[in-house]
N, C-alpha and C. Protein backbone atom coordinates (compact mmCIF):
# COMPACT_ATOMS: atom_id res chain seq x y z
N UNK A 1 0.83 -1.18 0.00
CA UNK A 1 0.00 0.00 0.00
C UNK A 1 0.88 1.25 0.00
N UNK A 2 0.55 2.43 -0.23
CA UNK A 2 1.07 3.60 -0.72
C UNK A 2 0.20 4.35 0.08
N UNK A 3 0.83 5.95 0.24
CA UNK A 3 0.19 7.37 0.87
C UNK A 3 0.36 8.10 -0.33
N UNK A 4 -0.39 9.14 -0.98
CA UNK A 4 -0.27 9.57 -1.58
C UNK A 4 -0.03 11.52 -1.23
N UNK A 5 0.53 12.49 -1.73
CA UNK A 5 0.25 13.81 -1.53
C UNK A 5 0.76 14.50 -2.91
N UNK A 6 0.13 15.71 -3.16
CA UNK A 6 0.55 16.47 -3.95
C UNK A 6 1.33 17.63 -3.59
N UNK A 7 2.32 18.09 -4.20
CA UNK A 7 3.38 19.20 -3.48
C UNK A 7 3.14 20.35 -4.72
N UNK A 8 2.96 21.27 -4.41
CA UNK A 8 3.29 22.63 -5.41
C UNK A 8 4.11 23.40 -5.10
N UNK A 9 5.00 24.55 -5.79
CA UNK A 9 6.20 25.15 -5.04
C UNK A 9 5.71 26.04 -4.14
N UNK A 10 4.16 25.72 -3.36
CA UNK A 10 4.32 27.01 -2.22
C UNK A 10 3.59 26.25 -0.89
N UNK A 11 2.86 25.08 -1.29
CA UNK A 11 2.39 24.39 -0.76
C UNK A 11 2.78 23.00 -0.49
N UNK A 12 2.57 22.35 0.44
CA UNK A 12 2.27 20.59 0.63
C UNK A 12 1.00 20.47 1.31
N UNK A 13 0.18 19.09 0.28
CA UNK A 13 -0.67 18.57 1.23
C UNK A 13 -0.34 17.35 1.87
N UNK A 14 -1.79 16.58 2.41
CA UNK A 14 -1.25 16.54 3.70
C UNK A 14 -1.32 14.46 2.86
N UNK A 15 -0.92 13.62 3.42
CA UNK A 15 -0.30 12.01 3.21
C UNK A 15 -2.08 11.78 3.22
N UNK A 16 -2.31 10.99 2.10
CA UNK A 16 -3.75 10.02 2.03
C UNK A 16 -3.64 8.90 1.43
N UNK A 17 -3.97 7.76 2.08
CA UNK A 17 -4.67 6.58 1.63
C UNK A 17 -4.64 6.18 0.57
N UNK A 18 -5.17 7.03 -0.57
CA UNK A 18 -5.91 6.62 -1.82
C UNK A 18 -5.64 7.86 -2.83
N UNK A 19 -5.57 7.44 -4.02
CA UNK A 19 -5.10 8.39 -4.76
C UNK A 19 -6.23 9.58 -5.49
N UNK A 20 -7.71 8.96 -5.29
CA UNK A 20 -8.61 9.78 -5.51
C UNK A 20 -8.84 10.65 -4.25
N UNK A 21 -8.35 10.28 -2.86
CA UNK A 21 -9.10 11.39 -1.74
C UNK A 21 -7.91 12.77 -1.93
N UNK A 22 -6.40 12.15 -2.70
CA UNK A 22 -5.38 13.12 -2.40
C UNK A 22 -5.64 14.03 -3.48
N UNK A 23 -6.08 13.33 -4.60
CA UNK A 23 -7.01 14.39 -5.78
C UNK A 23 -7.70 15.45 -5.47
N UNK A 24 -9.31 14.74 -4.29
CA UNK A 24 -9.76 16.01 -3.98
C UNK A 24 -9.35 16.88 -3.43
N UNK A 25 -8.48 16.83 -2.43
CA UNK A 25 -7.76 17.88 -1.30
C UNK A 25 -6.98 18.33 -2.15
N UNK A 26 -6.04 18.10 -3.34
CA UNK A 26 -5.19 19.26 -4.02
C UNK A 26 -5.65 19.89 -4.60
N UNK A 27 -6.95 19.76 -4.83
CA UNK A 27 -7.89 21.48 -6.03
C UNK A 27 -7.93 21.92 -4.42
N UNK A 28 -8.09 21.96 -3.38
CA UNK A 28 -8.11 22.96 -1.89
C UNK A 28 -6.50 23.79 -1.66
N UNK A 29 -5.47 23.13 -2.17
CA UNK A 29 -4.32 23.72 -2.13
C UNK A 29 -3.72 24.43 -3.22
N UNK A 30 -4.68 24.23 -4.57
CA UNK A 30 -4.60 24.79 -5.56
C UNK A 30 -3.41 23.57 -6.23
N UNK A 31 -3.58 22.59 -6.43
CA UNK A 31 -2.56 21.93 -6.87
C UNK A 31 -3.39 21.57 -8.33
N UNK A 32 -4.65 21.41 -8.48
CA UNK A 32 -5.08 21.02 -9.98
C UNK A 32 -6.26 21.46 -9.25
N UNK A 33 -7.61 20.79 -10.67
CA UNK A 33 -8.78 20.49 -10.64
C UNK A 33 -9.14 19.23 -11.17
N UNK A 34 -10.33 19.43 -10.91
CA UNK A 34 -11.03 18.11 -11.37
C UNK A 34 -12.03 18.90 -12.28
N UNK A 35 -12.07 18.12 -13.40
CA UNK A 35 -13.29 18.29 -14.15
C UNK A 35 -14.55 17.44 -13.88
N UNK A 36 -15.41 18.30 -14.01
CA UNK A 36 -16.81 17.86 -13.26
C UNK A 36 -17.34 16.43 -14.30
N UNK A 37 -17.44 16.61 -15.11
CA UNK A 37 -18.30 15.38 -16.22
C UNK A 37 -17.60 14.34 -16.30
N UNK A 38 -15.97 14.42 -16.32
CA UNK A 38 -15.06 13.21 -16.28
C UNK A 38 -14.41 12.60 -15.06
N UNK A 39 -14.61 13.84 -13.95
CA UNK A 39 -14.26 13.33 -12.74
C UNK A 39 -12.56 13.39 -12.73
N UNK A 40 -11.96 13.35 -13.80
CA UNK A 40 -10.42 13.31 -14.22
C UNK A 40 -10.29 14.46 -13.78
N UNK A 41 -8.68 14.32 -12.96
CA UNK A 41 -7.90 15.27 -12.44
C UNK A 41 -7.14 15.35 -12.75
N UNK A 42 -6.63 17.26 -13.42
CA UNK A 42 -5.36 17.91 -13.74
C UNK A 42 -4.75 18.49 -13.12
N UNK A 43 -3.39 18.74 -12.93
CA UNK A 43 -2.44 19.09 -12.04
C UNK A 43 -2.02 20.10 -12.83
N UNK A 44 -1.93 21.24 -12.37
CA UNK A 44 -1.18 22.64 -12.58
C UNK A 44 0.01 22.10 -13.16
N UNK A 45 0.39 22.98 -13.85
CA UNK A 45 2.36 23.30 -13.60
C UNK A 45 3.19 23.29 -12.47
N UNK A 46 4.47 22.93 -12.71
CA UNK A 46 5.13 22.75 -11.32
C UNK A 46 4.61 22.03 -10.34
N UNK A 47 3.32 20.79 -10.41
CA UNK A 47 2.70 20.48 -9.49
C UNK A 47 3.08 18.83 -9.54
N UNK A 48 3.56 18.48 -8.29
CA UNK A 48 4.29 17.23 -8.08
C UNK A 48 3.34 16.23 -7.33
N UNK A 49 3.31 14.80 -7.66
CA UNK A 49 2.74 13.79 -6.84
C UNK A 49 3.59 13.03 -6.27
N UNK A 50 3.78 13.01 -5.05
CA UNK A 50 4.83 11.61 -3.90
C UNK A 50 3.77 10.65 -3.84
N UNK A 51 4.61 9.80 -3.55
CA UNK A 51 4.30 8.75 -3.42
C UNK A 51 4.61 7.69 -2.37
N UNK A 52 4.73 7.48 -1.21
CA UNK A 52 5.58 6.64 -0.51
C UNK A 52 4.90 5.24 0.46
N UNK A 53 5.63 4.47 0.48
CA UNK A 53 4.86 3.31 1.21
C UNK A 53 4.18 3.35 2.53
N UNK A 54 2.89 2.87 2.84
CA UNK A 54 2.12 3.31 3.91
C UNK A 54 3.00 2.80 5.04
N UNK A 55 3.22 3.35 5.86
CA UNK A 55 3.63 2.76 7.62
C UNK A 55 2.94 1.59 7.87
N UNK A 56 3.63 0.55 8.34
CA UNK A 56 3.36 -0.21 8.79
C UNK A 56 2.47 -0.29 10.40
């Protein structure tokens, strides 16, 4: 299993679960959006996804 977060150069959010909940919380940090009809999420410029293995 994996944590997921998105980083932008002024921001970090915060380590999630699942890669759709870290989606919604980065349109709150301004890291992308989501388009409403496809549900698909775009990431700004300069806008980074980590990735790291969940804690045991």
């Amino acid at each position: 299993m994996f944590r997921y977060r998105f980083i932008t150069p002024h921001r970090r959010g915060k380590w999630y679960p699942d890669l759709a909940t870290a989606q919604h919380f980065a349109v709150q940090i301004g890291a992308g959006f989501l388009e409403r009809r496809s549900g698909r999420f775009f990431a700004y410029r300069d806008t980074l996804l980590e990735m790291e293995p969940a804690p045991a």
